[in-house]
Every structure is written in C-alpha cells, then in structure tokens.
Protein backbone atom coordinates (compact mmCIF):
# COMPACT_ATOMS: atom_id res chain seq x y z
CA UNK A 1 4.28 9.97 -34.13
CA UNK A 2 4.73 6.55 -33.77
CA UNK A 3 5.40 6.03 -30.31
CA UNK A 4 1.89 7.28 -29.50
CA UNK A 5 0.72 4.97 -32.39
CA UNK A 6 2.25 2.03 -30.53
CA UNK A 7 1.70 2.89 -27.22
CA UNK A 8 -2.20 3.28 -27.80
CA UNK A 9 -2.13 0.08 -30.09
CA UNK A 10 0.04 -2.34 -28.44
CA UNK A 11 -1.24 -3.83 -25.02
CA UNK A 12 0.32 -0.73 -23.37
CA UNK A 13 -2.67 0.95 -24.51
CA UNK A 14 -5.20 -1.37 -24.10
CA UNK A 15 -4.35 -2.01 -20.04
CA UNK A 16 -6.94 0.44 -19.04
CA UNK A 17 -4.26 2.93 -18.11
CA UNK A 18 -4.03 6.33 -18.50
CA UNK A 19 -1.72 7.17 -21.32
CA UNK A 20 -0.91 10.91 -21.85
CA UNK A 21 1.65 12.84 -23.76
CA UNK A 22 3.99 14.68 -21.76
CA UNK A 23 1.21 15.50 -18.95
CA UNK A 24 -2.01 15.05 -17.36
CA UNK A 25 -4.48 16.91 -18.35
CA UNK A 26 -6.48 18.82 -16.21
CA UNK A 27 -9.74 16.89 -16.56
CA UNK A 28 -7.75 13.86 -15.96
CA UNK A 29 -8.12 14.70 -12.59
CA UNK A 30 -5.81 12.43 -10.19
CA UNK A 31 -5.59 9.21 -11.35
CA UNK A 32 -3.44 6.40 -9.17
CA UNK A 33 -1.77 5.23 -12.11
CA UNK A 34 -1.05 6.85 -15.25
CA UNK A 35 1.61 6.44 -18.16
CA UNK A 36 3.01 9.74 -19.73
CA UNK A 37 5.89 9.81 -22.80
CA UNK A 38 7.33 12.02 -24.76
CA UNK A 39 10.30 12.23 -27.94
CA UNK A 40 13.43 13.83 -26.66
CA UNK A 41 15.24 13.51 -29.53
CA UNK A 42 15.00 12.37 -33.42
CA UNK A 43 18.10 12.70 -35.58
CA UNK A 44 19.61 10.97 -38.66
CA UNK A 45 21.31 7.88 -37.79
CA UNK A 46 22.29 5.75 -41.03
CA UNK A 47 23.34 8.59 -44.44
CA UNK A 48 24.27 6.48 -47.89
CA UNK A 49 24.91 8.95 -51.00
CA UNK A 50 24.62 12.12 -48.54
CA UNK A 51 20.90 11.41 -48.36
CA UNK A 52 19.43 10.21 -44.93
CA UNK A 53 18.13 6.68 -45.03
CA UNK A 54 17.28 6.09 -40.96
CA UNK A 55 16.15 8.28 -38.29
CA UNK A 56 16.78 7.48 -34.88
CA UNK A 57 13.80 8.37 -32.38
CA UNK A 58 14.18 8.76 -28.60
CA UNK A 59 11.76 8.45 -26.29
CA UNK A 60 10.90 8.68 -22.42
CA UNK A 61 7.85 6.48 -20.78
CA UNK A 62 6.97 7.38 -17.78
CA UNK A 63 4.73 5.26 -15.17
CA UNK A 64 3.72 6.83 -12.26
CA UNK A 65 1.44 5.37 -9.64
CA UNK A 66 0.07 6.23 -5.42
CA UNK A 67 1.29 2.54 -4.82
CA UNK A 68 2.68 -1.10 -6.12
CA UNK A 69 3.55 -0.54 -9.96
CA UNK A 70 5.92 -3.23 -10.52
CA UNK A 71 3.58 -5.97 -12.81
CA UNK A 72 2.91 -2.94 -14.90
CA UNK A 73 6.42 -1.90 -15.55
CA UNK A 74 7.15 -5.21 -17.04
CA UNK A 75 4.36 -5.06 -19.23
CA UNK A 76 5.25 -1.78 -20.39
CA UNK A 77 8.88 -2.56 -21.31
CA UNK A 78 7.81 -5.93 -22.86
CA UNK A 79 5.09 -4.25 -25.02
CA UNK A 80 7.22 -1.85 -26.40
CA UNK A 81 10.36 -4.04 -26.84
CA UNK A 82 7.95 -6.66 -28.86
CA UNK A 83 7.19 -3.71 -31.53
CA UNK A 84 11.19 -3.11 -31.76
CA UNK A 85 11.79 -0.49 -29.52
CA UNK A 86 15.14 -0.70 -27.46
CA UNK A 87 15.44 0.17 -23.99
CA UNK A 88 18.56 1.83 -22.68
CA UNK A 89 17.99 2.37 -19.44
CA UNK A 90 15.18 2.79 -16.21
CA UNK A 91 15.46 4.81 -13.37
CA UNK A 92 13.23 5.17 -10.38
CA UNK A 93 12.20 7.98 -8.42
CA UNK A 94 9.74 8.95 -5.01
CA UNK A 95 8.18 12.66 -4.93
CA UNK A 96 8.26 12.93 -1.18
CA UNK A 97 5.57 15.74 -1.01
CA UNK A 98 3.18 14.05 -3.23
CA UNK A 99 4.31 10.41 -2.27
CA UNK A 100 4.23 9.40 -6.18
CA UNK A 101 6.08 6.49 -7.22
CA UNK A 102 7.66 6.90 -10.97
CA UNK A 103 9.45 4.57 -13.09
CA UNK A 104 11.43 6.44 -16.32
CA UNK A 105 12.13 4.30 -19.39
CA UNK A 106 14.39 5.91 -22.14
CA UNK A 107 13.65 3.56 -25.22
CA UNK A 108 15.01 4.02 -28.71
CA UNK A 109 13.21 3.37 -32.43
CA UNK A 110 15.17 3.15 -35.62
CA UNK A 111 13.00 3.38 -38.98
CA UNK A 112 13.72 4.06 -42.51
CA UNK A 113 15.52 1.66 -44.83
C-alpha cells in the first residue's frame, strides 16, 4: 500500500512514534502517543479509451495522544503533503472516559499516468 510505504519512510515514520494500521495492537500496550491510518476508499479517477489510467486513494491518519500533540500534527500533515498527498480536511476529537486527545486527517493520493 503506499500510504504505509510513506508513512514508515517519510519522517512520519522515523519520529519514534507508534505507527499502526487501523489499531493498536495488543502488545502495543498503552502508548501516550501513537499514529494509526487506514484506506477508506480507492476508485478510478482519470479513464482515456475506456481503460483506467489513475486511481484515486483515500486515506485517514489518525494521531492520538494522553496530552499536548500539536508540534506533531504539523509534522504529520507536512510529511505527507511533501510526498504529494492532499489533505482535505482535520477534525479533532476528546474521548471523555479515556481522556484521549485525537486529531483525524483525511488525505488524498492520485497515481497512475
């Protein structure tokens, strides 16, 4: 997939954060900070002669922390902007009984030719 191939190659990857896909596992006990991501959708997005020539990937990134997270975030959406991903939104949210902090980053990916 190459969001995971980015996200463990680019500086995202190499911040001495957890990065999982989707979830923590469960010997990843309970880390203060951790990145998760996953595709939520991949579809043709550029068709010449009825063949597909692009596909358009979606993806969520996910930063979730016990306390301040806000350097991190921008080095997550720089990192992943600077190997041509798009971002189209953010959104924040608190889990009240777990008192998690989580940041949500759609980004989007267009390869072919």
């Amino acid at each position: 997939m190459y969001l995971k191939r980015h996200l463990h190659g680019c500086p995202v990857g190499t911040l001495g954060i957890m990065v999982r896909l989707q979830f923590l596992l469960d010997e990843d006990s309970n880390p203060d900070i951790y990145i998760t991501f996953f595709e939520y959708n991949q579809k043709g997005s550029l068709y010449a002669d009825d063949e597909q020539q692009q596909t358009s990937h979606h993806i969520q990134v996910d930063i979730w922390s016990l306390g301040n997270y806000s350097k991190l975030t921008e080095q997550v959406k720089q990192s992943l902007i600077d190997v041509g991903f798009s971002r189209t939104m953010e959104t924040e949210f608190y889990e009240f009984e777990t008192k998690i902090l989580s940041q949500g980053y759609p980004f989007s990916y267009t390869e072919g030719t």
